[in-house]
C-alpha atoms as a PDB file:
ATOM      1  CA  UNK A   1      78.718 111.487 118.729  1.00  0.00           C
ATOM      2  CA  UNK A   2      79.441 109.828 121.811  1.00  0.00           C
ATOM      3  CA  UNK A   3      82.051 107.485 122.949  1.00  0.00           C
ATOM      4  CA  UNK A   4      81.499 104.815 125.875  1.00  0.00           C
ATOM      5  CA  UNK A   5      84.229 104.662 127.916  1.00  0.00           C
ATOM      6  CA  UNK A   6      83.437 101.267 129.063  1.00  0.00           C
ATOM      7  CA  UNK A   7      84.136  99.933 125.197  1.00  0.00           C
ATOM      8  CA  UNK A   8      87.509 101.192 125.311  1.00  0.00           C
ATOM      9  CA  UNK A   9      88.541  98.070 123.146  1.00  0.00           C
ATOM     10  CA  UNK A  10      85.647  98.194 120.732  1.00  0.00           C
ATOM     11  CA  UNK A  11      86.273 100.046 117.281  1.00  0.00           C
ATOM     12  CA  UNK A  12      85.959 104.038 117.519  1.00  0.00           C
ATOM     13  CA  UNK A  13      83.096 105.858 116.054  1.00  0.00           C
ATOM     14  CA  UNK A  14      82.819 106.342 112.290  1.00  0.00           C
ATOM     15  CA  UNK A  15      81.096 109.613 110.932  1.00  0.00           C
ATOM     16  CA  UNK A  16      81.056 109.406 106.514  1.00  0.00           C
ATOM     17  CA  UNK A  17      80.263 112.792 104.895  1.00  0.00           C
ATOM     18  CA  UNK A  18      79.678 112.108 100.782  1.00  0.00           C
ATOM     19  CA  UNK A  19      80.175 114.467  98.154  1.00  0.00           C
ATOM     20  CA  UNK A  20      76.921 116.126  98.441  1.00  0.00           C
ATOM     21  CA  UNK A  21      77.330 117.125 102.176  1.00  0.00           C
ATOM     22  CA  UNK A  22      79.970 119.593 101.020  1.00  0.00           C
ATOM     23  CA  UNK A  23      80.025 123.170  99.854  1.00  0.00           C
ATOM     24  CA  UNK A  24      82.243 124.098  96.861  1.00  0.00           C
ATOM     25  CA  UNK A  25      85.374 125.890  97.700  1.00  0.00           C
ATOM     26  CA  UNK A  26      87.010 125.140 101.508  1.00  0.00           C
ATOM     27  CA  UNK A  27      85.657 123.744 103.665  1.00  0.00           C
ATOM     28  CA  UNK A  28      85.887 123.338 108.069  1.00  0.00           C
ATOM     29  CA  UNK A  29      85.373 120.117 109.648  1.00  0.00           C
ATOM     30  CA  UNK A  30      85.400 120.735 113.361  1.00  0.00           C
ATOM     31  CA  UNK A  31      85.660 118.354 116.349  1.00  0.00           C
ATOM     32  CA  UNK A  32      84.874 120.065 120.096  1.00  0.00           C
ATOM     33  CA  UNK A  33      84.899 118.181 123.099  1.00  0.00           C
ATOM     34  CA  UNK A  34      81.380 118.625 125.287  1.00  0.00           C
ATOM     35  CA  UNK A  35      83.228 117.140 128.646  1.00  0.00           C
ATOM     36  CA  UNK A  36      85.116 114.730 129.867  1.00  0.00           C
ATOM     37  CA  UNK A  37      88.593 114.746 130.731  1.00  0.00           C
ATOM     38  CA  UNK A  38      91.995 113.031 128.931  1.00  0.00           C
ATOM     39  CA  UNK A  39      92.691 112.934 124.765  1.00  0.00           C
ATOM     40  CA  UNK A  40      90.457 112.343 122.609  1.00  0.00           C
ATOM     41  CA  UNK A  41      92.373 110.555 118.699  1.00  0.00           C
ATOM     42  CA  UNK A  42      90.880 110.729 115.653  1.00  0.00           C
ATOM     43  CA  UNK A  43      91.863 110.125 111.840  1.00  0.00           C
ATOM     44  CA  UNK A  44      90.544 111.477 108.780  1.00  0.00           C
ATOM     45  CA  UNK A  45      90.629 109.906 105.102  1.00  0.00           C
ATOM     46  CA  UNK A  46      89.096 110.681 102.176  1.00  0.00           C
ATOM     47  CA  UNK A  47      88.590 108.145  99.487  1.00  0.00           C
ATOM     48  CA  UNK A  48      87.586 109.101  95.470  1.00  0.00           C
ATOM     49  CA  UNK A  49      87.685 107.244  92.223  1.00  0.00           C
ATOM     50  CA  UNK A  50      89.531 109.244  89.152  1.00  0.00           C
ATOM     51  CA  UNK A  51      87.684 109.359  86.117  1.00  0.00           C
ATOM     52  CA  UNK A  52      90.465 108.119  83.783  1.00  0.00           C
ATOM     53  CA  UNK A  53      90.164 104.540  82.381  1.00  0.00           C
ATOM     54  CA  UNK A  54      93.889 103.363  83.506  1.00  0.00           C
ATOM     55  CA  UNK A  55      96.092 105.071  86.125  1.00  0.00           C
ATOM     56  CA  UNK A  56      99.824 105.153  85.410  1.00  0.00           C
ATOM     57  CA  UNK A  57     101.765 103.987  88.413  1.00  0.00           C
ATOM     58  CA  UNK A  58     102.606 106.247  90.906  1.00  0.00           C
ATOM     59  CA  UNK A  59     106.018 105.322  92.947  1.00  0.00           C
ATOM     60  CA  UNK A  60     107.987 106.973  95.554  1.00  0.00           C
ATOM     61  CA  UNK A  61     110.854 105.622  97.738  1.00  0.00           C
ATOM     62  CA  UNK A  62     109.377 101.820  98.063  1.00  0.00           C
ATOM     63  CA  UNK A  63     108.098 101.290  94.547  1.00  0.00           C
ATOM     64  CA  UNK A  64     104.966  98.584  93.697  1.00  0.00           C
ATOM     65  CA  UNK A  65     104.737  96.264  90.559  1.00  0.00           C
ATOM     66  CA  UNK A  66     101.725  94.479  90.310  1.00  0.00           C
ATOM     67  CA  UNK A  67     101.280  91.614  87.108  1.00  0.00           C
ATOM     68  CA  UNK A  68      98.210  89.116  86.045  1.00  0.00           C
ATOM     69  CA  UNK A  69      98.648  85.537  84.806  1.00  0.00           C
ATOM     70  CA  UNK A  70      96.109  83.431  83.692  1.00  0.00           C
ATOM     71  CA  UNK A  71      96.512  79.868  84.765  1.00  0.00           C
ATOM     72  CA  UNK A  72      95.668  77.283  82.485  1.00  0.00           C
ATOM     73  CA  UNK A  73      95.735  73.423  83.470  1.00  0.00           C
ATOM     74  CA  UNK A  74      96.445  70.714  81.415  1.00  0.00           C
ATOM     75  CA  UNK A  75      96.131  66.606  81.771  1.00  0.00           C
ATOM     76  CA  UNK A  76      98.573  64.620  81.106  1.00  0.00           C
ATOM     77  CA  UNK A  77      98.751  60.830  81.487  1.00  0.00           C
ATOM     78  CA  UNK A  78      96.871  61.578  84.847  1.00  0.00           C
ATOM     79  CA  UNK A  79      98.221  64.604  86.155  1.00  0.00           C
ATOM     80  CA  UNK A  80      97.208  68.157  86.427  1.00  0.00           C
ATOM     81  CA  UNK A  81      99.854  70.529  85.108  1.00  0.00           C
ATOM     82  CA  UNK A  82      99.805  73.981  85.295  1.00  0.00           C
ATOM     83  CA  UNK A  83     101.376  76.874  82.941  1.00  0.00           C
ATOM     84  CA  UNK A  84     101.052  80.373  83.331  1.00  0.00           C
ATOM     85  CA  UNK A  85     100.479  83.050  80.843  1.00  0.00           C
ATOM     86  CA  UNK A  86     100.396  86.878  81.042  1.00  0.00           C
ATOM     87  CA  UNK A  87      96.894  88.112  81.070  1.00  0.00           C
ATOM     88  CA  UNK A  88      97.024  90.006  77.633  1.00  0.00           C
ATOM     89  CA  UNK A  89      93.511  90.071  77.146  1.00  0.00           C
ATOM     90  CA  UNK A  90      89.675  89.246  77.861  1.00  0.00           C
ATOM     91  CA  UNK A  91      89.901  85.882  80.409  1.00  0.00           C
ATOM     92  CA  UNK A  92      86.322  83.109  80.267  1.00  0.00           C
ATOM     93  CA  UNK A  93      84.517  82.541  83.682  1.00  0.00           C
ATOM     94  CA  UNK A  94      85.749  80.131  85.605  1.00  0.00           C
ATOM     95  CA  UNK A  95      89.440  80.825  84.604  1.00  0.00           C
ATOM     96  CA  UNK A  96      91.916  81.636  87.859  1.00  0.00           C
ATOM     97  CA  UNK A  97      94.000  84.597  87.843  1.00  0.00           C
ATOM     98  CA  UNK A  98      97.192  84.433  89.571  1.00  0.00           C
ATOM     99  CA  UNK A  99      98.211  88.317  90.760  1.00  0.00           C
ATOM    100  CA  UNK A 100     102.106  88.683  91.567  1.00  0.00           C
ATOM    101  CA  UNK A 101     102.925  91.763  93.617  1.00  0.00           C
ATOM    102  CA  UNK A 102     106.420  92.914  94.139  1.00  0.00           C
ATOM    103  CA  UNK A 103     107.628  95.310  96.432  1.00  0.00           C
ATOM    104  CA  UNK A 104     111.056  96.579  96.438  1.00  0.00           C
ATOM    105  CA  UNK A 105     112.364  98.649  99.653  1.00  0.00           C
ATOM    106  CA  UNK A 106     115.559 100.693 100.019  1.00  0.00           C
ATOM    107  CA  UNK A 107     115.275 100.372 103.757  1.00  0.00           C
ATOM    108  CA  UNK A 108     114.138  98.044 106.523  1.00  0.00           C
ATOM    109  CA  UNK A 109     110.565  99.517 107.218  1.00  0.00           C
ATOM    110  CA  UNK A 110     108.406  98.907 110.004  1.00  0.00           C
ATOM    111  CA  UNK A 111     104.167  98.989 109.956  1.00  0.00           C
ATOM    112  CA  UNK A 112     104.020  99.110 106.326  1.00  0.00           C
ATOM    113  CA  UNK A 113     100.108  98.489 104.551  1.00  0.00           C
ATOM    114  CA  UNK A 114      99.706  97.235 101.326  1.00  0.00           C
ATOM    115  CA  UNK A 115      96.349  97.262 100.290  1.00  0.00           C
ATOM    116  CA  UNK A 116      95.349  95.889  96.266  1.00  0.00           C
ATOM    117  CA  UNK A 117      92.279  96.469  95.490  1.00  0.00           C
ATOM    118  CA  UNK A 118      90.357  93.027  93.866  1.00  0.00           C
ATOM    119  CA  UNK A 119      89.868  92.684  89.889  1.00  0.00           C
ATOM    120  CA  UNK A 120      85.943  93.490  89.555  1.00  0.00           C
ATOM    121  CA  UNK A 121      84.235  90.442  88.640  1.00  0.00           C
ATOM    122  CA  UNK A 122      86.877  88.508  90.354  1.00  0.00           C
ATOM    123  CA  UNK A 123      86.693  86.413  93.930  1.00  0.00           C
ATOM    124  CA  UNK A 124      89.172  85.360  96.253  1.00  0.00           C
ATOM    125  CA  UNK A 125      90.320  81.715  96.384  1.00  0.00           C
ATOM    126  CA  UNK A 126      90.427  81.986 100.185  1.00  0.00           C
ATOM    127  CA  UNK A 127      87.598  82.743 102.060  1.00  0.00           C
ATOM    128  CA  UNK A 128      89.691  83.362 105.844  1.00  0.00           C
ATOM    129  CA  UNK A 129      91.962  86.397 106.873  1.00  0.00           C
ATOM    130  CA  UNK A 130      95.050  84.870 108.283  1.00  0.00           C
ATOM    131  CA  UNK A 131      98.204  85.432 109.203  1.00  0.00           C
ATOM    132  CA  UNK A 132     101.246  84.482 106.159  1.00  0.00           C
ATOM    133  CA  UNK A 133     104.211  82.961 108.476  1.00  0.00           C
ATOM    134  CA  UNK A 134     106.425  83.171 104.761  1.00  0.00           C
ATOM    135  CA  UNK A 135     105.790  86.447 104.641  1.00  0.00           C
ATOM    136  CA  UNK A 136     105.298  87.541 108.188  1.00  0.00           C
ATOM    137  CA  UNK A 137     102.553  89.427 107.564  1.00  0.00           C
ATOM    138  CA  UNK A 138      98.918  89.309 108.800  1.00  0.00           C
ATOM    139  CA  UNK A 139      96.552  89.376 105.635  1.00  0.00           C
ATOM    140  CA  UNK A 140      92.673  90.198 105.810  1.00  0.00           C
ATOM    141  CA  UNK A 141      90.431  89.441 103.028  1.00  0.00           C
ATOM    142  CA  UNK A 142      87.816  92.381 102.432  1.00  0.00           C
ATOM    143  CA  UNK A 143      84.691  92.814 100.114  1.00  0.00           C
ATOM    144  CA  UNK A 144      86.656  95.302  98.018  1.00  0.00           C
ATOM    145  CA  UNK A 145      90.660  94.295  98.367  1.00  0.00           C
ATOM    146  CA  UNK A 146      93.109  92.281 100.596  1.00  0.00           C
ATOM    147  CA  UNK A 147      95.053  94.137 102.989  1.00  0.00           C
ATOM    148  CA  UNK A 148      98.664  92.896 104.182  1.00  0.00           C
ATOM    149  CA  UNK A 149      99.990  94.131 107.615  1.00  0.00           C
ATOM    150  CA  UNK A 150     103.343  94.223 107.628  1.00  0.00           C
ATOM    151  CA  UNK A 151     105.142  94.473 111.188  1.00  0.00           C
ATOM    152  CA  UNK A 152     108.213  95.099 109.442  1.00  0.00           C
ATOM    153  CA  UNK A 153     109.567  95.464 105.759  1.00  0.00           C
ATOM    154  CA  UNK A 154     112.676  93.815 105.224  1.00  0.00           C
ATOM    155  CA  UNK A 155     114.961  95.915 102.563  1.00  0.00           C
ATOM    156  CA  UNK A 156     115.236  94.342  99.234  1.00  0.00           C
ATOM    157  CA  UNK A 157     112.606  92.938  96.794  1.00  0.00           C
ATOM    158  CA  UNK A 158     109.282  91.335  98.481  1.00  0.00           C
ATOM    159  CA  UNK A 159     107.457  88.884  96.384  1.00  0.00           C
ATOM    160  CA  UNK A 160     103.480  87.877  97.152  1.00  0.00           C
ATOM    161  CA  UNK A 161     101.077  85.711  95.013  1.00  0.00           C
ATOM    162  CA  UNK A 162      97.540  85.219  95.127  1.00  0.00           C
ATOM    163  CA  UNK A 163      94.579  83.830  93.226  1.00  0.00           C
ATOM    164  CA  UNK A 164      91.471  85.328  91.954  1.00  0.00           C
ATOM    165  CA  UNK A 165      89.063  83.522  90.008  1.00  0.00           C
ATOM    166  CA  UNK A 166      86.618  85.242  87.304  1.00  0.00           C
ATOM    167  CA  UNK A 167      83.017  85.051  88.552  1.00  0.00           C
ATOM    168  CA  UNK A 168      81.328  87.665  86.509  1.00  0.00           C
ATOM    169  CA  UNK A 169      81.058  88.613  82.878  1.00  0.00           C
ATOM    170  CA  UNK A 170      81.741  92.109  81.600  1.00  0.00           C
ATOM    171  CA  UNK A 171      84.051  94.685  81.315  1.00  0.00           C
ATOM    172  CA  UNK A 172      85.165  96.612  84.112  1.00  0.00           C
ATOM    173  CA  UNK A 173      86.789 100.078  82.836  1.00  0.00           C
ATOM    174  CA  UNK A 174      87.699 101.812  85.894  1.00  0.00           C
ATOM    175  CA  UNK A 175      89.863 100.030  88.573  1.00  0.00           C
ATOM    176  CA  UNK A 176      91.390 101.210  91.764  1.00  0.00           C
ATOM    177  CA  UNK A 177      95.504 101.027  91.948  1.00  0.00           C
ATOM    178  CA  UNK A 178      97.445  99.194  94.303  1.00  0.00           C
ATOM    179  CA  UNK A 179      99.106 100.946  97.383  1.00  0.00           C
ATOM    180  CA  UNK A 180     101.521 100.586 100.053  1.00  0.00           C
ATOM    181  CA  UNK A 181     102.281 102.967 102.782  1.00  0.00           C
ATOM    182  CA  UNK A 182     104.019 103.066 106.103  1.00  0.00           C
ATOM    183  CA  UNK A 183     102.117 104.192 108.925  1.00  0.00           C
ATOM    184  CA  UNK A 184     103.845 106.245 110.733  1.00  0.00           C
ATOM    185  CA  UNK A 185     105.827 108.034 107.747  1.00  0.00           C
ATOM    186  CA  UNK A 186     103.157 109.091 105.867  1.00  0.00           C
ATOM    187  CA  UNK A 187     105.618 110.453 103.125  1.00  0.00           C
ATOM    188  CA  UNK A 188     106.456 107.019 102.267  1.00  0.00           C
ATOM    189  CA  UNK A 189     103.616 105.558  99.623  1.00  0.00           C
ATOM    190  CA  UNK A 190     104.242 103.999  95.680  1.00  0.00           C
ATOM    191  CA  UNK A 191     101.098 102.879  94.191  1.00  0.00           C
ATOM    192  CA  UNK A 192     100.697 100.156  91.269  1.00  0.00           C
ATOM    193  CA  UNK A 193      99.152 101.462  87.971  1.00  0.00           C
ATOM    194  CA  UNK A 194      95.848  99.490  86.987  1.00  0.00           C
ATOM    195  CA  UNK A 195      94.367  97.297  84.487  1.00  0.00           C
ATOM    196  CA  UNK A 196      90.543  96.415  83.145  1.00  0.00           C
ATOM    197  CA  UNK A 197      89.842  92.606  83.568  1.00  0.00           C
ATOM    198  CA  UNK A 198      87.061  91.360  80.748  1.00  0.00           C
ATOM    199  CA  UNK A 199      85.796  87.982  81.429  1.00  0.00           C
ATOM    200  CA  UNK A 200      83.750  86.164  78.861  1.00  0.00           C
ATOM    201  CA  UNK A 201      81.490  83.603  79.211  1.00  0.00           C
ATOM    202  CA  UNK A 202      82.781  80.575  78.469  1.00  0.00           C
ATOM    203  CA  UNK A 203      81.561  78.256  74.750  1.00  0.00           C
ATOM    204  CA  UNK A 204      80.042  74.940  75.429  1.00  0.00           C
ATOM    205  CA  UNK A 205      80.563  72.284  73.085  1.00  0.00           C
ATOM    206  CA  UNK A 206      77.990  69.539  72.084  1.00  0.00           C
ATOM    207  CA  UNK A 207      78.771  67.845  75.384  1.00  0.00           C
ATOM    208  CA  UNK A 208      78.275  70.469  77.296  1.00  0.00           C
ATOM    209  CA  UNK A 209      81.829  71.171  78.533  1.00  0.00           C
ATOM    210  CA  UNK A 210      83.495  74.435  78.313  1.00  0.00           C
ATOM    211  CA  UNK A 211      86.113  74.874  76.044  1.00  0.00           C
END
């Protein structure tokens, strides 16, 4: 590996080892400098899937609820309304998913992550990272999850919504949990248990409208 100096603002190297690269038992990962003067920073994370169909939350001193309505619209003499129901079972495609996370914090705390991990077969409504001036946090949009950046964590309960809609049919029966962590205190993490999302094509009447 070898780091340009010149692209000090550029992202840092990445090296990925997978399951197979390692030996059973302990193992050393080592990092030596060849030359070159000053510090060199580095992280290391490791990242698995559990084998168990649903994960019971996990919370510590911030603690992470995470719920799924389904929305449902309705019109009525020319307006759109829209109810919510909890998600309680298998949702058609097409149907929007409203997720509700709540955080609730002893203590103000400062750099926290949250990081919930997208419904499979799901997509986000929004297709742009941005930055949430209600919430004062900076949320990014990824393949795999959205990510909120939180410069600080007020104490209290913290309240977010989003919308997924179902794009895929099937059933889904492992899921990654939601988790939030601060930064600098790694001691400080909760994580939100998980649910399977099944989404079922939806049943055409003669028309050819989905009902």
């Amino acid at each position: 590996m070898a780091l340009d100096t010149r692209a000090y603002e550029d992202p840092g190297e990445r090296v990925t080892f997978d399951f197979d690269d390692f030996a059973v038992g302990e193992n050393d990962v080592r990092l030596a400098r060849a030359g070159g003067e000053g510090p060199v920073f580095y992280t290391a994370a490791v990242e698995y899937y559990a084998e168990a169909e649903y994960l019971p939350a996990g919370q510590g001193s911030i603690t992470l609820e995470r719920a799924y309505y389904v929305v449902e619209r309705e019109f009525k003499k020319g307006k759109v309304k829209e109810k919510k129901r909890p998600l309680d079972g298998p949702v058609k495609l097409g149907d929007d998913v409203e997720v509700v996370l709540t955080i609730n914090s002893p203590y103000d705390f400062d750099y926290v992550v949250l990081e919930d991990p997208k419904a499979a077969g799901c997509v986000d409504l929004e297709t742009r990272s941005h930055y949430d001036w209600a919430l004062e946090a900076y949320v990014e949009l990824w393949n795999k999850q959205r990510v909120l950046c939180f410069e600080r964590l007020p104490a209290g309960e913290t309240v977010m919504r989003y919308r997924l809609r179902a794009g895929a049919p099937g059933r889904i029966p492992r899921c990654r949990r939601g988790c939030t962590a601060c930064t600098h205190r790694p001691q400080v993490r909760t994580g939100a248990g998980c649910v399977a999302i099944i989404a079922r094509p939806k049943k055409l009447d003669s028309a050819g409208k989905g009902i």
